[in-house]
Each structure stands twice: as C-alpha cells, then as structure tokens.
Protein backbone atom coordinates (compact mmCIF):
# COMPACT_ATOMS: atom_id res chain seq x y z
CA UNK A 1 26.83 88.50 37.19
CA UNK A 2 25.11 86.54 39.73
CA UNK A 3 23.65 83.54 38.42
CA UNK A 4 23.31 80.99 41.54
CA UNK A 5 22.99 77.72 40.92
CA UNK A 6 21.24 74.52 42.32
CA UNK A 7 22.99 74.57 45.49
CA UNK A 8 22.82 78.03 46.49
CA UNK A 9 22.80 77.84 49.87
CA UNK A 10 20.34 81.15 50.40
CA UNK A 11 17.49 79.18 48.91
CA UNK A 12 15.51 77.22 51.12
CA UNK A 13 13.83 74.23 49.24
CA UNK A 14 10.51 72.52 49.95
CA UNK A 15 10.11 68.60 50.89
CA UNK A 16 9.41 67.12 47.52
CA UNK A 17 6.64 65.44 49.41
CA UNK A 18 5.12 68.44 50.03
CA UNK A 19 1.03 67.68 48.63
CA UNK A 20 -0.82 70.92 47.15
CA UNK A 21 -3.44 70.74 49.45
CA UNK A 22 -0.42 71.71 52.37
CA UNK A 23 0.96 74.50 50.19
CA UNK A 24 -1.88 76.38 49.31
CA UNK A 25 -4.10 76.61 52.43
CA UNK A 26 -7.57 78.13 51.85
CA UNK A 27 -6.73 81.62 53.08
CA UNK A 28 -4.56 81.66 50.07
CA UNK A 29 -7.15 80.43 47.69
CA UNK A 30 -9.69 83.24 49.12
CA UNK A 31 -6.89 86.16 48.48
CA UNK A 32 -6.70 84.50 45.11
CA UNK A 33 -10.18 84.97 44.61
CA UNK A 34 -10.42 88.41 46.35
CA UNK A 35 -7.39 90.37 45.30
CA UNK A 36 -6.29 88.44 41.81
CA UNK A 37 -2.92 87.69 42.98
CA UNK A 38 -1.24 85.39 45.69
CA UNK A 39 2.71 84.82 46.35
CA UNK A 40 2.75 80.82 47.14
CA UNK A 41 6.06 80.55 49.09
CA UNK A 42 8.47 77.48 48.08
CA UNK A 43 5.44 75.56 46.52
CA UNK A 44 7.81 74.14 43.79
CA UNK A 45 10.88 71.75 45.07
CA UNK A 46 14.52 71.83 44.00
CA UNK A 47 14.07 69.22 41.09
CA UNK A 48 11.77 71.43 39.16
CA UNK A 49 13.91 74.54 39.44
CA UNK A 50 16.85 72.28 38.39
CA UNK A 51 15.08 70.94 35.38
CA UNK A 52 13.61 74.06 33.93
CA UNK A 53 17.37 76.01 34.60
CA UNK A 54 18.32 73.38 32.30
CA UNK A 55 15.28 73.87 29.95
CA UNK A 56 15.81 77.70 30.04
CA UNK A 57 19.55 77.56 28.74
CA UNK A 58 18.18 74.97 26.01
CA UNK A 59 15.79 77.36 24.83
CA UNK A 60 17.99 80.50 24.68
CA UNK A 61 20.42 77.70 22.30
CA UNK A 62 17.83 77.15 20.40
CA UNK A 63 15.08 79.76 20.64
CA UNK A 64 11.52 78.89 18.55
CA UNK A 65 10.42 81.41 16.07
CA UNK A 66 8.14 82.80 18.97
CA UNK A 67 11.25 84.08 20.79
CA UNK A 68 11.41 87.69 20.63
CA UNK A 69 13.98 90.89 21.84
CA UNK A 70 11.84 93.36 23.40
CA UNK A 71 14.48 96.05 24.25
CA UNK A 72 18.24 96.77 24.03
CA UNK A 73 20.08 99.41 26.11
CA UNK A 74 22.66 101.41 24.92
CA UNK A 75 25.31 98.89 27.20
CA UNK A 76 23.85 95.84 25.33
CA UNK A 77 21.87 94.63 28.12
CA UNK A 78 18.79 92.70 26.61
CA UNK A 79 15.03 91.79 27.43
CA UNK A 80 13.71 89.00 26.05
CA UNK A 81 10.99 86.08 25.38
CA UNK A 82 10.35 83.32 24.20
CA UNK A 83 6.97 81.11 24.32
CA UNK A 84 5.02 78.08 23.47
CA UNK A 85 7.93 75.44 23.04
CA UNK A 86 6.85 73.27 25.71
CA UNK A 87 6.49 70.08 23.41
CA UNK A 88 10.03 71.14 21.91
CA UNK A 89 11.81 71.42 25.59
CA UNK A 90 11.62 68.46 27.27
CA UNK A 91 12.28 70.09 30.60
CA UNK A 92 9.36 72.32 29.91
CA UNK A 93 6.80 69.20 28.83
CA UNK A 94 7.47 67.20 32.27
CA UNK A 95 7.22 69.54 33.95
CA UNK A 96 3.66 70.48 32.58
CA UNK A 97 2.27 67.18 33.07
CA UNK A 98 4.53 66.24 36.05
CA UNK A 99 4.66 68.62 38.76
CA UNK A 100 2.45 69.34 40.74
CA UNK A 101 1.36 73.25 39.03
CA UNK A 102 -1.79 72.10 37.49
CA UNK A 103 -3.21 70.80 40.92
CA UNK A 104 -2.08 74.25 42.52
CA UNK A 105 -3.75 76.17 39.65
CA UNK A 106 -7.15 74.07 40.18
CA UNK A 107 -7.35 74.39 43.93
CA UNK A 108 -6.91 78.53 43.65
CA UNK A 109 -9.86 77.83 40.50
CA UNK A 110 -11.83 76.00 42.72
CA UNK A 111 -11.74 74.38 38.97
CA UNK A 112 -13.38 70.82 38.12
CA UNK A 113 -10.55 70.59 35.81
CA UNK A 114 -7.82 72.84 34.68
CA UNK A 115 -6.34 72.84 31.07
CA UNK A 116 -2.62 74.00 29.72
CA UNK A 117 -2.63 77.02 27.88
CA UNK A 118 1.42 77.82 27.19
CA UNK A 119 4.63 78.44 28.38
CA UNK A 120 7.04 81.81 28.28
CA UNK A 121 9.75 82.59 29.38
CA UNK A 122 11.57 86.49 30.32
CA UNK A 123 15.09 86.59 30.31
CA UNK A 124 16.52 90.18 31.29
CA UNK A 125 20.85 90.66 31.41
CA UNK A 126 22.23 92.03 34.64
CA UNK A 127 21.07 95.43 35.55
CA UNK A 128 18.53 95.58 32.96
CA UNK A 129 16.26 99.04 33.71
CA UNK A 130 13.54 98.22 31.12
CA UNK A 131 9.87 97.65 32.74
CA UNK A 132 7.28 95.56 31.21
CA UNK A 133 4.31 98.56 30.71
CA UNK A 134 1.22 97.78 32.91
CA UNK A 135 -1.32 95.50 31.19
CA UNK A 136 -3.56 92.93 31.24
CA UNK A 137 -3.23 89.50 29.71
CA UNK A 138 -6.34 87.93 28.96
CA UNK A 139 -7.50 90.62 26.58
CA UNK A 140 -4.51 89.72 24.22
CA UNK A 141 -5.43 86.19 24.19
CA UNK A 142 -7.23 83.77 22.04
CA UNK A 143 -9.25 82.44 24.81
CA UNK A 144 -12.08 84.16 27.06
CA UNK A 145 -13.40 83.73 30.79
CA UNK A 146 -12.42 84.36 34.28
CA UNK A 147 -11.25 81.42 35.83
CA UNK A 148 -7.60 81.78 34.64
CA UNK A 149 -3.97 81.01 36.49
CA UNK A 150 -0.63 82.18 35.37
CA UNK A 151 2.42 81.31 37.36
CA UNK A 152 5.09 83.61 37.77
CA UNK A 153 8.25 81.62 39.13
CA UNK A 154 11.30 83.15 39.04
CA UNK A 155 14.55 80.47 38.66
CA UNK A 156 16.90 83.19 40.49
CA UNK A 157 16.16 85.35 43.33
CA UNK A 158 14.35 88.52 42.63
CA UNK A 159 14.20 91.39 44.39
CA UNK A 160 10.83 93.30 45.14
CA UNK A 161 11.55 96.31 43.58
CA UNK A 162 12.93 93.97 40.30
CA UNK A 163 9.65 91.74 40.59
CA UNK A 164 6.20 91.74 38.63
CA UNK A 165 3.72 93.87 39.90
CA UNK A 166 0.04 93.95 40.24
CA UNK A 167 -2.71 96.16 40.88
CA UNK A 168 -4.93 94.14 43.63
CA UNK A 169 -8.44 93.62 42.72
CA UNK A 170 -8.22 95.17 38.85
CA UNK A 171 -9.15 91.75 38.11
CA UNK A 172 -12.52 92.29 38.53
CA UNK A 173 -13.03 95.77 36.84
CA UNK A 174 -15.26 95.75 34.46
CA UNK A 175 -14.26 98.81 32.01
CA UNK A 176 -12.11 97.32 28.59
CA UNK A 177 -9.01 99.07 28.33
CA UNK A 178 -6.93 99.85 25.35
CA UNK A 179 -4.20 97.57 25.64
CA UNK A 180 -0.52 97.97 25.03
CA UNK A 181 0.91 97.02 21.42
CA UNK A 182 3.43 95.06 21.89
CA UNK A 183 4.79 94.66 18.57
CA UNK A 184 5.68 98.14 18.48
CA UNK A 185 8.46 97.36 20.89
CA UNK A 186 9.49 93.68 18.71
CA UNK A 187 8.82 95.71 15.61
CA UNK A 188 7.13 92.37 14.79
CA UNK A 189 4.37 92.40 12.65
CA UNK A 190 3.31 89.15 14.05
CA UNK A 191 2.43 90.70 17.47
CA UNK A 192 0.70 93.97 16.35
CA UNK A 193 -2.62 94.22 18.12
CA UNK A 194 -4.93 97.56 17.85
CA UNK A 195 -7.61 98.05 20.23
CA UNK A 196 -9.05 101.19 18.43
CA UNK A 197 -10.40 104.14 20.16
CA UNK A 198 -13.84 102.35 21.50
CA UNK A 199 -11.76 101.39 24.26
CA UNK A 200 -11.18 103.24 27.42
CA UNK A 201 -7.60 104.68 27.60
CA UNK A 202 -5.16 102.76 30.05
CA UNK A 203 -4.79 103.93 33.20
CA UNK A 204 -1.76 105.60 33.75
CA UNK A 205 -0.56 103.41 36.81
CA UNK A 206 3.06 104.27 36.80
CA UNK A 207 2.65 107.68 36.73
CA UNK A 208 0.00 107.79 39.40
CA UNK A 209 1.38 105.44 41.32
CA UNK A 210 -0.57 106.38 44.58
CA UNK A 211 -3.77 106.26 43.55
CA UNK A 212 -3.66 102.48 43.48
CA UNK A 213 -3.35 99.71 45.54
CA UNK A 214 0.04 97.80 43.84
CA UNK A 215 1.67 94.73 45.40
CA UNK A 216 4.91 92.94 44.93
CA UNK A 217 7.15 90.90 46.50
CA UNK A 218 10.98 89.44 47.34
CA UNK A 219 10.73 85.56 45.82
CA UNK A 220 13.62 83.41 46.09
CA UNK A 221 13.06 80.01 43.54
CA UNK A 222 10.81 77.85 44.46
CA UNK A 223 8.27 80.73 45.22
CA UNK A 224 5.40 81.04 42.69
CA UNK A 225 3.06 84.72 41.87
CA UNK A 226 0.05 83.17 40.91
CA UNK A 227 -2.40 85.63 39.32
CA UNK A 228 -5.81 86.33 37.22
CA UNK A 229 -5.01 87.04 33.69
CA UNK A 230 -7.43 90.17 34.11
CA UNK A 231 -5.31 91.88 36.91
CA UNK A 232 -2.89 94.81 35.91
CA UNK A 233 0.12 93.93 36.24
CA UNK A 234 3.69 95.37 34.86
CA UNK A 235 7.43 95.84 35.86
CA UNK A 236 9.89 93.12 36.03
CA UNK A 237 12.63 95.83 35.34
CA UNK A 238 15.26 97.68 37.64
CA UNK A 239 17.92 94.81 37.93
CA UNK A 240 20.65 95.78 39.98
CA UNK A 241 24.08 95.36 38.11
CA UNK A 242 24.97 91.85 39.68
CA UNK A 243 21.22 90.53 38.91
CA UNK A 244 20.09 89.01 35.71
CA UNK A 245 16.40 87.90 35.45
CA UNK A 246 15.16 84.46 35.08
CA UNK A 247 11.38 83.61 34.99
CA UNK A 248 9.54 80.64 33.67
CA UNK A 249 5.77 81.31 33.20
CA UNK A 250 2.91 78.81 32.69
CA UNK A 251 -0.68 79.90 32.02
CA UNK A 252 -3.52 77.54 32.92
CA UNK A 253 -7.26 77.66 32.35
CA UNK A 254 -10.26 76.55 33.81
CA UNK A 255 -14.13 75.68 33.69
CA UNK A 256 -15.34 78.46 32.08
CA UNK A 257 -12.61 79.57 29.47
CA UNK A 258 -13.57 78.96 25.77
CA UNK A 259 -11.82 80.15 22.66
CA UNK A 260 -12.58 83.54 21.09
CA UNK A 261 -11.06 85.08 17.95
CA UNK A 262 -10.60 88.73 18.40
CA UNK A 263 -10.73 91.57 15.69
CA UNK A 264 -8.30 93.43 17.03
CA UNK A 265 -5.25 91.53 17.03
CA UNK A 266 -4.22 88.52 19.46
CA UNK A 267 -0.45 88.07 21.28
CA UNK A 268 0.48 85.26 21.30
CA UNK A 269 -2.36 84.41 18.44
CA UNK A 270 -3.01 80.62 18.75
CA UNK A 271 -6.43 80.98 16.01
CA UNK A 272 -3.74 79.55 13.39
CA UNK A 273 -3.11 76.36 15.31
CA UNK A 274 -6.09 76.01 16.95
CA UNK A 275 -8.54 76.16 14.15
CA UNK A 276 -5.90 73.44 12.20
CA UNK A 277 -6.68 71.31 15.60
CA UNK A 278 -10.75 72.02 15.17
CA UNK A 279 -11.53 73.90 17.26
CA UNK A 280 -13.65 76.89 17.00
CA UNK A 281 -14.72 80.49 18.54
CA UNK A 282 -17.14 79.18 21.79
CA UNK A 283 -15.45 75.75 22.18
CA UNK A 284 -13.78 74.68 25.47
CA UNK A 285 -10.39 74.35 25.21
CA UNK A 286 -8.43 71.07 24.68
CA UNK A 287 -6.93 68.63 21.86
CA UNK A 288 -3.21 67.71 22.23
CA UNK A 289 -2.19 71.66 21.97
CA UNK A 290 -4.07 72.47 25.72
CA UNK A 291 -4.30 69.44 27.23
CA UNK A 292 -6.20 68.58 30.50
CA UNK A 293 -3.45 67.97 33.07
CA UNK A 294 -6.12 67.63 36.21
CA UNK A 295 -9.12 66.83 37.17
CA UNK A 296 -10.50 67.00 40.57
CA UNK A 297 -10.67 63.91 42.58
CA UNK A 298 -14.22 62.57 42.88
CA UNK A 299 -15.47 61.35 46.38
CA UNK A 300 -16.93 58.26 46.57
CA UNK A 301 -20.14 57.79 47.77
C-alpha cells in the first residue's frame, strides 16, 4: 500500500512564506463565486501536511464517538469518518487557529470575518470502490446561509478519477432536494435524517452523468478543493489497489450563516451542544465551539 510520507519526493511543497493574498489570486476567488468550487494548488506548506498526518493516525488510535464505518467490502477494505475532535487532536486545533485556512476561506467569502465550523476526516483502505452518493452539505447542517467554505485537502496524492467531485454551479440552484440518509449506511441512529416527500427527488447525477457539467481533479498534498456547501458533490471512491485515501476536511462560515434547527434530522447535529453553549435558532455563530479565527484587516484612514 502506498502511503508516502513527508519526504516524498513527487510532492512539490510551497514556501512557508507563501501569504494568502499570493495563493489565491482574484480569478480564483471569482470561479469560487461563479462555479462553487476552486482547486487552490499547493496553498498549504509541508509543516501542515506533516502535522495533521500525525493528527490523522492519532485519531484513527483513538477515534471520538463521532467516528463512524460507512462501508465494508467483502476483502475488508473500509470507508470511514470521523469528525469534530479538533479540541481533542492537538494537530487538528493548531492548525485551525494557526495556518493560514481561515484567511484563504475569507478572501474566496469576500467575508468580514470567517468562523470555524468542524473538522472530518475520510479514511478509505487501498483500492476501496465505494463512492460517497452525490449530495449537498449545507442542508444536513445545523447552520443556514450561503457564504460557506469547506476544504477538501487530501494528505496523499489522489487521483482524479479517485477525487471528490462536483457539479459546477449547483450551488446556486434554488430547488430543495431530498437528501441522502446517511445513517442508513452507519446503521446509526444518531445520523438518520428524513427529508419527507415535500422535497424534490435527487437528481440522479451518476446515472446521467452527461447531462451535467461535473469537475474534478489530480491533487497531490498541499493542494486544497475549496467549495460551497450547496454544490453537489460525491465520489471519493475507485482507489486503485496500491492507493489508500487520506483527506482532512475543515468547514468554515461566514457573514451571513446563522444557526437553524431543522425538523428533519441534522448530520452532524450540533443543536445538542450548541443550545448548552446559548445559542439559539437565528443567532450568528460563535462561543468557544465556532470560534472566529479571522477578521479582515481594516485600512486605516
């Protein structure tokens, strides 16, 4: 199984000088804007990728009672996830508050300041064949508005055909779609969301493959998918036999996210732990659970 390792010689590593106004030019921040998704190329520098390889294999020792096995092939091979342990992994914590993600995240906003929402990670065995099924995350959530940025960063290269994929510009449809339940692949009851029948029925993207405009690519570590948590996205399967899967994911909100309960169900379902931290459905996010990592700079007049 190829696993590399810090020094892999294929990987070509940023400057750790490198400021996020350099690595995320404007065209990047309008394709952001325009299509949902953008693939930021070697915006994150070799310490990072070190730290959170060591973070990873501390989490899969000890995994939190978020972590979760979301399919098991006949040969063993595994798919799983685990989420929301940054303040337990200190890898995970510095480099929430430390690198330089949140400033990233609020230049594609165009955000006044930019909150942390969680963490996850998706660890799939060598030549895994299980897809995630097309989706959309901000409908699972217990948070609501469009100015939202997950990071998709892979800690091992990942070929395109292995990679997430997304359905450019399905971040600004407007139709509500019934949403995948999740929980009937954990079998958790914890994760079981139902979006009833008033919702329109998912488009069947995989099977219709054509009909839609889907984009992935090859990322190496370093590289970072940043996307809308309203695109369609899916995949993440289709290892090759020497290729395990290793992605750490952070989700970050902006200006005009606030917290909404829903009826239906909500994975992960933070209305537990954020109503014990006050706050309620319509608040802007915050307290010690999502804090504000950046603000940006004034200019003095």
């Amino acid at each position: 199984m190829r696993s590399p390792g810090p020094d892999d010689e294929d990987t070509v590593w940023p400057e750790d000088t490198v400021s996020f106004e350099d690595t995320v030019p404007f065209e990047d921040t309008v394709r952001f804007a325009t299509d949902g998704v953008v693939c930021l190329r070697q915006v994150i520098d070799r310490h990072w990728i070190e730290q959170l390889r060591i973070g990873v294999e501390r989490n899969l020792a000890q995994p939190s009672d978020r972590s979760r096995l979301w399919h098991r092939d006949g040969d063993g091979r595994t798919s799983s996830y685990d989420s929301q342990v940054w303040q337990q992994i200190p890898e995970y914590r510095r480099f929430v508050f430390e690198s330089p993600m949140a400033a990233i995240a609020g230049r594609l906003l165009g955000a006044t300041a930019v909150n942390f929402f969680f963490d996850a990670i998706f660890v799939r065995s060598a030549g895994s064949r299980f897809r995630t099924p097309f989706h959309q995350d901000e409908p699972y959530w217990s948070v609501e508005g469009f100015d939202t940025c997950s990071a998709w960063m892979p800690l091992v290269p990942v070929e395109r055909k292995s990679a997430l994929e997304f359905v450019r510009g399905s971040h600004r449809w407007t139709t509500r779609f019934r949403q995948t339940n999740f929980g009937a692949m954990t079998g958790d009851e914890r994760d079981q969301v139902d979006f009833g029948l008033d919702a329109e029925p998912f488009p069947d993207i995989e099977g219709q493959r054509r009909r839609y405009d889907i984009v992935s690519w090859d990322m190496e570590p370093g590289d970072v998918a940043a996307f809308n948590a309203r695109i369609i996205h899916g995949g993440s399967g289709n290892l090759a036999p020497d290729r395990e899967l290793r992605v750490f994911n952070t989700q970050w909100l902006g200006d005009d996210v606030r917290v909404v309960f829903r009826p239906e169900g909500m994975d992960p379902d933070h209305s537990a732990a954020m109503t014990a931290a006050g706050l309620r459905p319509g608040d802007r996010i915050g307290t010690d659970l999502y804090p504000e990592v950046w603000r940006r700079p004034t200019v003095a007049g």
